[in-house]
PDB file of N, CA and C in Angstrom:
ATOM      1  N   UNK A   1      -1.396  16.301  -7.872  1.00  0.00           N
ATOM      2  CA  UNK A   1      -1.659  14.879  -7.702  1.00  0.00           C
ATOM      3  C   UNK A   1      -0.347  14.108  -7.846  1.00  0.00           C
ATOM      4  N   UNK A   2       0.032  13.119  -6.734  1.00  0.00           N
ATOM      5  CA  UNK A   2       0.712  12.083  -7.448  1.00  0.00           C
ATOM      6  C   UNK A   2       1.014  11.178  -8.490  1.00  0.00           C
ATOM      7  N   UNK A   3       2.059  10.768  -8.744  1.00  0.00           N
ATOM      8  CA  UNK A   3       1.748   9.399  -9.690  1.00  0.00           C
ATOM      9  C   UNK A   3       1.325   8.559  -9.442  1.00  0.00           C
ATOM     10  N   UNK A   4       1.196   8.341  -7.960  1.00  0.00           N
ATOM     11  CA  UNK A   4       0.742   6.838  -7.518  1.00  0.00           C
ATOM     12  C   UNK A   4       0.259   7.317  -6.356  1.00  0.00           C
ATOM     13  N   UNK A   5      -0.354   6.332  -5.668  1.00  0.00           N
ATOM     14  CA  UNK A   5      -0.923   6.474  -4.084  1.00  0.00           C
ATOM     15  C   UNK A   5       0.194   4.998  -3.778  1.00  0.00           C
ATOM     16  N   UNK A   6       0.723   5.037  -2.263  1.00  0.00           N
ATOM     17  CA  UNK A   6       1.415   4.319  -1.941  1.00  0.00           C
ATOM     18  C   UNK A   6      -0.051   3.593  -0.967  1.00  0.00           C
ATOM     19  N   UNK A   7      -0.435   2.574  -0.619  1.00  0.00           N
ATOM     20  CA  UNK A   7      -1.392   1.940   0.325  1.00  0.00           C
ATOM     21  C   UNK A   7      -1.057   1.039   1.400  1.00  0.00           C
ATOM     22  N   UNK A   8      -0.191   1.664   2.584  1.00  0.00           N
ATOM     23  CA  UNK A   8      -0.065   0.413   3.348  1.00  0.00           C
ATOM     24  C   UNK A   8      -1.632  -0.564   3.874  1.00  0.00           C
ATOM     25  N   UNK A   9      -1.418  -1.724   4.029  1.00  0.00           N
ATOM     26  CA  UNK A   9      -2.317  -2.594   4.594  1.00  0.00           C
ATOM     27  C   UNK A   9      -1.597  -3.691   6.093  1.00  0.00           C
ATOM     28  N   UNK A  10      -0.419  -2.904   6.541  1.00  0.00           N
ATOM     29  CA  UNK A  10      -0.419  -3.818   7.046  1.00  0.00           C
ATOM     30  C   UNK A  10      -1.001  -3.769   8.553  1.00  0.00           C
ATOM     31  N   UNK A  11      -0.724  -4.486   9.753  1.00  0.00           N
ATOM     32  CA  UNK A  11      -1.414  -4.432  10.777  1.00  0.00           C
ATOM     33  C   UNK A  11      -1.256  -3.326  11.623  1.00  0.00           C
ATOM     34  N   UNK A  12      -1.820  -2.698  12.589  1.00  0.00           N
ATOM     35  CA  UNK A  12      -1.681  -1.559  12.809  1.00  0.00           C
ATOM     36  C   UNK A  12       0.055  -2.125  14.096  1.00  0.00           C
ATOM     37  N   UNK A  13      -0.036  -3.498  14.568  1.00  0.00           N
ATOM     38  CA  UNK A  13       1.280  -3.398  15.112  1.00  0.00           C
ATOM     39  C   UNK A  13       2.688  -3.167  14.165  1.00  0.00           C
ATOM     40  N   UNK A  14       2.007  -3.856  13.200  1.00  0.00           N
ATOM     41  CA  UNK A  14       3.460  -3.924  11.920  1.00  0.00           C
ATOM     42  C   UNK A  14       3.952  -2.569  11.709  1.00  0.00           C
ATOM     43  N   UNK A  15       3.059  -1.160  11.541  1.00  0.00           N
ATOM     44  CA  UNK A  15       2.735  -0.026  11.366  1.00  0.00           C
ATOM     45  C   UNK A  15       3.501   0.687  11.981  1.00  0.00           C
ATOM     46  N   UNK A  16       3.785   0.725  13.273  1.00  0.00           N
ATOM     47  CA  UNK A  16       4.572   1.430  14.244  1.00  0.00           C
ATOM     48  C   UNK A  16       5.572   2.101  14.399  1.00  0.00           C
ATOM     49  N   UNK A  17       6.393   0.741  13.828  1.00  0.00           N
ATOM     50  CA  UNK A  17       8.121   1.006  13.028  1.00  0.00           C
ATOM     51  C   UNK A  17       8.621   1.811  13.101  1.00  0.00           C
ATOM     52  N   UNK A  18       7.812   2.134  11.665  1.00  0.00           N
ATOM     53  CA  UNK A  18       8.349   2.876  10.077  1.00  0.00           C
ATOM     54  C   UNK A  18       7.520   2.932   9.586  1.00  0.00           C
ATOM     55  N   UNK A  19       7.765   3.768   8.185  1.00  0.00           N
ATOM     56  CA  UNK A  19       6.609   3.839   7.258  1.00  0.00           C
ATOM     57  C   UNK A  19       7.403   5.230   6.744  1.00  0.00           C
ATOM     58  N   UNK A  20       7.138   5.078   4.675  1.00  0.00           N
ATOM     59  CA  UNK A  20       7.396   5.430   3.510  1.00  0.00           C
ATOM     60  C   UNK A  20       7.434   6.890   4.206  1.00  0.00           C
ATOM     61  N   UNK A  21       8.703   7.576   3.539  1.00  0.00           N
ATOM     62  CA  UNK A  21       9.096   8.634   3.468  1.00  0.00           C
ATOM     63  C   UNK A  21       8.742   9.602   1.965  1.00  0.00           C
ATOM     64  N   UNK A  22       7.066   9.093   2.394  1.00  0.00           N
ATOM     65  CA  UNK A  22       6.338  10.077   1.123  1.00  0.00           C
ATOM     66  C   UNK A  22       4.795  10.195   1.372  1.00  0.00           C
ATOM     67  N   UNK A  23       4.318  11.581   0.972  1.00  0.00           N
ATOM     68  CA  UNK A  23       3.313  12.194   1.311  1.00  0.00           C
ATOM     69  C   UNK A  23       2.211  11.303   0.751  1.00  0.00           C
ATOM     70  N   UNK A  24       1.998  10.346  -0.043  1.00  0.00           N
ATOM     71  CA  UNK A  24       0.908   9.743  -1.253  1.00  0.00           C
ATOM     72  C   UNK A  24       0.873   8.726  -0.395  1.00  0.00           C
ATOM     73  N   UNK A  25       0.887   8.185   0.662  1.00  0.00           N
ATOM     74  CA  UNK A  25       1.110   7.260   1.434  1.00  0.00           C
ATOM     75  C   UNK A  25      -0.447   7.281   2.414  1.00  0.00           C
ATOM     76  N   UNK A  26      -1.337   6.346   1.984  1.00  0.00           N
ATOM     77  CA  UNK A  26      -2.516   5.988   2.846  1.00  0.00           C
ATOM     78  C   UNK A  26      -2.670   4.913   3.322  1.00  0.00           C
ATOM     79  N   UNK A  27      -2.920   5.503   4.925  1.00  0.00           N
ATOM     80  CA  UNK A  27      -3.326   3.684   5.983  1.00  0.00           C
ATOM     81  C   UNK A  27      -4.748   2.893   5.372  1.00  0.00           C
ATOM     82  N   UNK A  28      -4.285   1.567   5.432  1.00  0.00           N
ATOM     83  CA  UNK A  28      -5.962   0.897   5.292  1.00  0.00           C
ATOM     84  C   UNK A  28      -6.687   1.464   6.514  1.00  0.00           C
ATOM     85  N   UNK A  29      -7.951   1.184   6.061  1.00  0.00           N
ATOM     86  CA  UNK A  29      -8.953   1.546   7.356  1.00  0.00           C
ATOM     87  C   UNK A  29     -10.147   1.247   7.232  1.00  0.00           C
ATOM     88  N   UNK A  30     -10.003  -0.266   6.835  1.00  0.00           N
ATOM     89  CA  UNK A  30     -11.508  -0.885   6.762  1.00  0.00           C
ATOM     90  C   UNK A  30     -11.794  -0.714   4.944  1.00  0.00           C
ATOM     91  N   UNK A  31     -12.581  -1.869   4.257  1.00  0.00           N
ATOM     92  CA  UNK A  31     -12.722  -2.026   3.253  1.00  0.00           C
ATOM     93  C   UNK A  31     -13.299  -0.387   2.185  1.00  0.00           C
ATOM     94  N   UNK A  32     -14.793  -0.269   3.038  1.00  0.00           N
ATOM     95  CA  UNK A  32     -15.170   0.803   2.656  1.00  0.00           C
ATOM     96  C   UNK A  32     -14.686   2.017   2.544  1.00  0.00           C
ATOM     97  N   UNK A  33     -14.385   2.312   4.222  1.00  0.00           N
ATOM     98  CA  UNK A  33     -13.399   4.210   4.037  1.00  0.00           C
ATOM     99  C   UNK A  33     -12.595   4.113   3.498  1.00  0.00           C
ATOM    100  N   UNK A  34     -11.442   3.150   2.875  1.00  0.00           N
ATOM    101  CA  UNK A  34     -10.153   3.126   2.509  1.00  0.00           C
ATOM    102  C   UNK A  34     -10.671   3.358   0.503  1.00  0.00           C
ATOM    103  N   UNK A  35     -11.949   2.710   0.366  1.00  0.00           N
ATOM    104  CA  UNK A  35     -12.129   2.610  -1.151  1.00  0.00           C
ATOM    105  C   UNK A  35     -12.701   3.833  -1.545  1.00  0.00           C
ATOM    106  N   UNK A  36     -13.351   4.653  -0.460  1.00  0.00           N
ATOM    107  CA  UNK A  36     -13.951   6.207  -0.919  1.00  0.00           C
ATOM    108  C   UNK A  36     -12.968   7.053  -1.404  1.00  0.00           C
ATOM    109  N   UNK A  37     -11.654   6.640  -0.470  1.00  0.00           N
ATOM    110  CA  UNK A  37     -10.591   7.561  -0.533  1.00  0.00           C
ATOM    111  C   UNK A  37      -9.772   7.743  -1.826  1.00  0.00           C
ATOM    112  N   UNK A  38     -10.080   6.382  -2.354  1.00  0.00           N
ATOM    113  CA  UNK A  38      -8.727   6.070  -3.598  1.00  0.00           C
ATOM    114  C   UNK A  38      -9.618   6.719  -4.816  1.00  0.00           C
ATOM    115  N   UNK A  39      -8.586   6.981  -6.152  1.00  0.00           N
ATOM    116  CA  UNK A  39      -8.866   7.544  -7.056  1.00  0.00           C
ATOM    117  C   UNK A  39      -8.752   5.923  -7.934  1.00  0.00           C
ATOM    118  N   UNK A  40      -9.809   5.465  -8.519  1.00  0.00           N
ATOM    119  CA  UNK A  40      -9.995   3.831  -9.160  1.00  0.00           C
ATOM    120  C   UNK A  40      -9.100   4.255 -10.819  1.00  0.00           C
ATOM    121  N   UNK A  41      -8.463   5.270 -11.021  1.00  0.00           N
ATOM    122  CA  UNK A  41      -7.618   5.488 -12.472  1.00  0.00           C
ATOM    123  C   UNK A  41      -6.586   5.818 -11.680  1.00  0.00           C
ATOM    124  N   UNK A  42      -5.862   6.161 -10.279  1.00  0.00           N
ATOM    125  CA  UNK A  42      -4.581   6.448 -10.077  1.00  0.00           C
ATOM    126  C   UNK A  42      -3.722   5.151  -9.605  1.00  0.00           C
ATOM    127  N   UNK A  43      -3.199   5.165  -9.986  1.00  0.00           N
ATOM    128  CA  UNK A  43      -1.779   3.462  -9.842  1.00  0.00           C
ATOM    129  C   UNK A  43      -1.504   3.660  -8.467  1.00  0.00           C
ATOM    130  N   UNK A  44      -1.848   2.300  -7.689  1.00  0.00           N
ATOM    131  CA  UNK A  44      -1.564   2.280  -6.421  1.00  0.00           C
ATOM    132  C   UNK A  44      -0.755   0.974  -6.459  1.00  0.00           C
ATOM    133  N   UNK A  45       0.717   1.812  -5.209  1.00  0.00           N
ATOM    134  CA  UNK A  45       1.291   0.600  -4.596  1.00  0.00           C
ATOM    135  C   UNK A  45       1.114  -0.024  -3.624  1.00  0.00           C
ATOM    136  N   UNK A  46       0.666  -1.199  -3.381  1.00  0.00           N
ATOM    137  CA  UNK A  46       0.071  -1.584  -2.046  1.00  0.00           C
ATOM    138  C   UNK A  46       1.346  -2.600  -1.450  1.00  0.00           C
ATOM    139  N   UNK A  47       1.341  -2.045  -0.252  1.00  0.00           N
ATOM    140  CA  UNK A  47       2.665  -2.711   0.702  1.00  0.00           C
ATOM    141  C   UNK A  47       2.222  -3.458   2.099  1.00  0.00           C
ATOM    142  N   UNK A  48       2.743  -4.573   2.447  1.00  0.00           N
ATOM    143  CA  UNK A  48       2.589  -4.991   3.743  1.00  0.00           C
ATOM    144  C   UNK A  48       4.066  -4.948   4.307  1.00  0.00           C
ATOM    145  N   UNK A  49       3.907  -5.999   6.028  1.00  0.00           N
ATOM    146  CA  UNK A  49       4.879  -5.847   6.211  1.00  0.00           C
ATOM    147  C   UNK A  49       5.987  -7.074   5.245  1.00  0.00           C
ATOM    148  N   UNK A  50       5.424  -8.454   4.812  1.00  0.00           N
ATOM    149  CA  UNK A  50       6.672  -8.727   4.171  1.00  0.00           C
ATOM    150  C   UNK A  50       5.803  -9.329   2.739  1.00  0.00           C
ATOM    151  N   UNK A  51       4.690  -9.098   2.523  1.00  0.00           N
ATOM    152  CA  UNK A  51       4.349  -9.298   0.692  1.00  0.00           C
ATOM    153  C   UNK A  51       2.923  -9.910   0.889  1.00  0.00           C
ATOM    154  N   UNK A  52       2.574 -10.586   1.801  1.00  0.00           N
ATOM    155  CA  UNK A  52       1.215 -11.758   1.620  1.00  0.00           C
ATOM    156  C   UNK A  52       0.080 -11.136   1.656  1.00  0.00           C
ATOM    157  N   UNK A  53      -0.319 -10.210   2.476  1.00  0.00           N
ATOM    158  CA  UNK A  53      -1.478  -9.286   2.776  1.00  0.00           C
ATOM    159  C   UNK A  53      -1.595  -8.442   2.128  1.00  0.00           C
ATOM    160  N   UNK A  54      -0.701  -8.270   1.160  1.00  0.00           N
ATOM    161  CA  UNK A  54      -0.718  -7.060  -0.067  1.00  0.00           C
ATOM    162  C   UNK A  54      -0.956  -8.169  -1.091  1.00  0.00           C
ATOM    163  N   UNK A  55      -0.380  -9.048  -1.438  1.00  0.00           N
ATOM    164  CA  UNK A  55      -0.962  -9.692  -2.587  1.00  0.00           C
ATOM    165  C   UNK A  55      -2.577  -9.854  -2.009  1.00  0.00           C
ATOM    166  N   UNK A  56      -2.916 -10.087  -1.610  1.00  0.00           N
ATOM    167  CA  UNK A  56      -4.225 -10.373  -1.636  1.00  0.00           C
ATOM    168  C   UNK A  56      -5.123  -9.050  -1.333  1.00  0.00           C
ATOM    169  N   UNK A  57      -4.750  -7.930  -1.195  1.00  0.00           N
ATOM    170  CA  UNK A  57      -5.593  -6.577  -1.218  1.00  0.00           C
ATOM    171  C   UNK A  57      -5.461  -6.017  -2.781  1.00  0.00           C
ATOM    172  N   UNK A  58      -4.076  -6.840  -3.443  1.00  0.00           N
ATOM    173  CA  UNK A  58      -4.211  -6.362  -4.749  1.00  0.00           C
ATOM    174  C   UNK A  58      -5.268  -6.659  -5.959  1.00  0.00           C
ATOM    175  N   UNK A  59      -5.436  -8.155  -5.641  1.00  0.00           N
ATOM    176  CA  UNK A  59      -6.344  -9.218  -5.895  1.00  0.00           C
ATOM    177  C   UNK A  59      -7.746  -8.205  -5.475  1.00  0.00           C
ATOM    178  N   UNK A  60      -8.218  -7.816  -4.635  1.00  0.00           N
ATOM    179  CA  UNK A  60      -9.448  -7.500  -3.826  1.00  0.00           C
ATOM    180  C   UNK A  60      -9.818  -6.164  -4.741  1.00  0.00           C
ATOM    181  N   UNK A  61      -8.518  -4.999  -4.688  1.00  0.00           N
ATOM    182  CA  UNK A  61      -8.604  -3.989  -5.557  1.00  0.00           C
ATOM    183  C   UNK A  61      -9.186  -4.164  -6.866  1.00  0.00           C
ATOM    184  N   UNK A  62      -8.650  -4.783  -7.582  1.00  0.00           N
ATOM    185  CA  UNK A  62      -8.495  -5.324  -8.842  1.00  0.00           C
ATOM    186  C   UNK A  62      -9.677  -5.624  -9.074  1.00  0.00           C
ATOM    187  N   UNK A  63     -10.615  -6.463  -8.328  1.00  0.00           N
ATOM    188  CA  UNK A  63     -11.469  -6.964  -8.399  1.00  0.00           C
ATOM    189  C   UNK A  63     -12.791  -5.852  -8.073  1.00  0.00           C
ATOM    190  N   UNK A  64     -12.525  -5.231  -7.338  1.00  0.00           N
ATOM    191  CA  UNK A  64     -13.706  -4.105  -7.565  1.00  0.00           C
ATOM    192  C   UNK A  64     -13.340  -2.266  -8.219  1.00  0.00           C
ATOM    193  N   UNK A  65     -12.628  -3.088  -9.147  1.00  0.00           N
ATOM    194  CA  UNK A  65     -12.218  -2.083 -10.526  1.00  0.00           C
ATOM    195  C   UNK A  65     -11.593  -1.071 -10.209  1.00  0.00           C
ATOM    196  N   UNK A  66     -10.216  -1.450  -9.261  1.00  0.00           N
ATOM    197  CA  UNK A  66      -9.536  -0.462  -9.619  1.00  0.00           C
ATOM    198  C   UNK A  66      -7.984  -0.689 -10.950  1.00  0.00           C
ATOM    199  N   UNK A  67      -7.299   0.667 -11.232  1.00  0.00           N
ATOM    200  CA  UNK A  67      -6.538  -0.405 -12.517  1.00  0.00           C
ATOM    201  C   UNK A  67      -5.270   0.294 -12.036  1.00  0.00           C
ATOM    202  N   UNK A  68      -4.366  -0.275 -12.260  1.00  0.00           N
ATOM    203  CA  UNK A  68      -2.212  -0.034 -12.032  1.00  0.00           C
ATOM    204  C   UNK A  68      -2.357  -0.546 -10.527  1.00  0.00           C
ATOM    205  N   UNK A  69      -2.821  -1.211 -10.577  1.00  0.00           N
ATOM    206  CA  UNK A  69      -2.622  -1.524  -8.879  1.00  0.00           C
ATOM    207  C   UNK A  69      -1.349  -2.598  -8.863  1.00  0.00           C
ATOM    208  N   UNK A  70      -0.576  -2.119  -7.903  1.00  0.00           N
ATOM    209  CA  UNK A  70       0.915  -3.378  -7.799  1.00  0.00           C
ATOM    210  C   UNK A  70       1.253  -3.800  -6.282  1.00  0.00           C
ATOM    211  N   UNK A  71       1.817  -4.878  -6.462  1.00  0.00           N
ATOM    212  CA  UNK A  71       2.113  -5.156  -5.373  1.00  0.00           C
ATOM    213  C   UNK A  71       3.738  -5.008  -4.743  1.00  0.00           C
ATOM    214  N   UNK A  72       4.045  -4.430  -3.638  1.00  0.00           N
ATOM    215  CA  UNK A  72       5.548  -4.126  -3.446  1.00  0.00           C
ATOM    216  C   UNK A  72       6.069  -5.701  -2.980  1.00  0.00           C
ATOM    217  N   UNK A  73       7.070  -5.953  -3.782  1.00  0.00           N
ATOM    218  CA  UNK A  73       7.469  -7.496  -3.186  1.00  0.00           C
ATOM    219  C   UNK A  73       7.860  -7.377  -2.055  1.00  0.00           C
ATOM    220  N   UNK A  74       7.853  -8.341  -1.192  1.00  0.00           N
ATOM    221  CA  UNK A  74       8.895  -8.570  -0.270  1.00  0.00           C
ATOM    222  C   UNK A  74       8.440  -7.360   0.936  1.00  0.00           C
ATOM    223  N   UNK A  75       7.205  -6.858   0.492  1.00  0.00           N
ATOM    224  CA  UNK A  75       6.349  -5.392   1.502  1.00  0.00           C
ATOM    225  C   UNK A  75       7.886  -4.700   2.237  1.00  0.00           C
ATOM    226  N   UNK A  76       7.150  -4.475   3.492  1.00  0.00           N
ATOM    227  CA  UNK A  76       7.884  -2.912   3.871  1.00  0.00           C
ATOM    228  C   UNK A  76       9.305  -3.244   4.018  1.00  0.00           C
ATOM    229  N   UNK A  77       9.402  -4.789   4.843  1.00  0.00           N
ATOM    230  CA  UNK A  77      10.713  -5.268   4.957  1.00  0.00           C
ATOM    231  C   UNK A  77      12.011  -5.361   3.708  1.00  0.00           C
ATOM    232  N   UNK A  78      11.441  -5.744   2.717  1.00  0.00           N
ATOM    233  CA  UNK A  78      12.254  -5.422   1.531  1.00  0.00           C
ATOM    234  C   UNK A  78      12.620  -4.071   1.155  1.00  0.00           C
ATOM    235  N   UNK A  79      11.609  -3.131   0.991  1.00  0.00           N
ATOM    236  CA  UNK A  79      11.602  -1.837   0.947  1.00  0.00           C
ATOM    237  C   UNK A  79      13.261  -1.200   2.106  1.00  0.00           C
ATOM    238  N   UNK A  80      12.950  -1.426   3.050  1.00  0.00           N
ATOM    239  CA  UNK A  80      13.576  -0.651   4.152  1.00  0.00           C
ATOM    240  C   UNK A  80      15.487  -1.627   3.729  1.00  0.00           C
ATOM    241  N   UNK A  81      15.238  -3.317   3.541  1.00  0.00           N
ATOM    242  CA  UNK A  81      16.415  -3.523   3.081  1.00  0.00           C
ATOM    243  C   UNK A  81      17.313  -3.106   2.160  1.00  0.00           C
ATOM    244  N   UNK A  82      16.695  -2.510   0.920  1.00  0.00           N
ATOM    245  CA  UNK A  82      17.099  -1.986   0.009  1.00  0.00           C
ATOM    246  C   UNK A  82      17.694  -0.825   0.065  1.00  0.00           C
ATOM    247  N   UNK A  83      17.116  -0.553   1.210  1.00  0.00           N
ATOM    248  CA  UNK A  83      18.135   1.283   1.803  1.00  0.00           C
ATOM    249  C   UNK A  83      17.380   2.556   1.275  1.00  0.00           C
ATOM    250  N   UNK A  84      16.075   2.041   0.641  1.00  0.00           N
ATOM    251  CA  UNK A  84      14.915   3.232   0.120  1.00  0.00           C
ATOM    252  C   UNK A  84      14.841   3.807   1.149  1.00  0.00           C
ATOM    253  N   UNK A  85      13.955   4.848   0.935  1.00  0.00           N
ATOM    254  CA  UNK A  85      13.555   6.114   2.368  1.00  0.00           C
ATOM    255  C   UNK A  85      12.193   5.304   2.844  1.00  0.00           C
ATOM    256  N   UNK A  86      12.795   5.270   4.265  1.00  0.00           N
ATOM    257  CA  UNK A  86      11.789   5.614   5.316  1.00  0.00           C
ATOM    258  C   UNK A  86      11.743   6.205   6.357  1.00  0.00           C
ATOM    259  N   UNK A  87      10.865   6.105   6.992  1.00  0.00           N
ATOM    260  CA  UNK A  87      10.900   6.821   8.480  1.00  0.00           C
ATOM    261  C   UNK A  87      10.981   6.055   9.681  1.00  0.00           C
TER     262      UNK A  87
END
């Protein structure tokens, strides 16, 4: 198991790019299939493409009990500025 699940949410055009150079890395896919999938005790990072649509899936998480849930600032675009791995 990972330490974390990475969760992109962002649009499937935003998606295309790039995207995290790590295996723990799950696409949204609709409220329900995406919540069967997650483990509600494993710490998820949830990323968009630049922060807004992840704050508010964190909010959503949170709210139907999941717990370590974070939000990546500044989503994928910050990520990729910083010179982290992607693809």
């Amino acid at each position: 198991m990972h330490r974390f699940v990475i969760l992109d949410v962002r649009r499937r055009r935003n998606g295309k790019a790039a995207t995290f150079r790590e295996p723990c890395c799950t696409r949204w896919m609709g409220w329900g299939k995406t919540l069967d999938q997650l483990d509600r005790k494993q710490p998820i990072a949830v990323h968009c493409k630049g922060g807004y649509r992840s704050a508010i899936a964190c909010s959503l998480l949170e709210a139907a009990g999941f717990e370590g849930v974070v939000n990546v600032i500044g989503g994928f675009d910050a990520w990729a500025a910083a010179g982290l791995k992607v693809e």
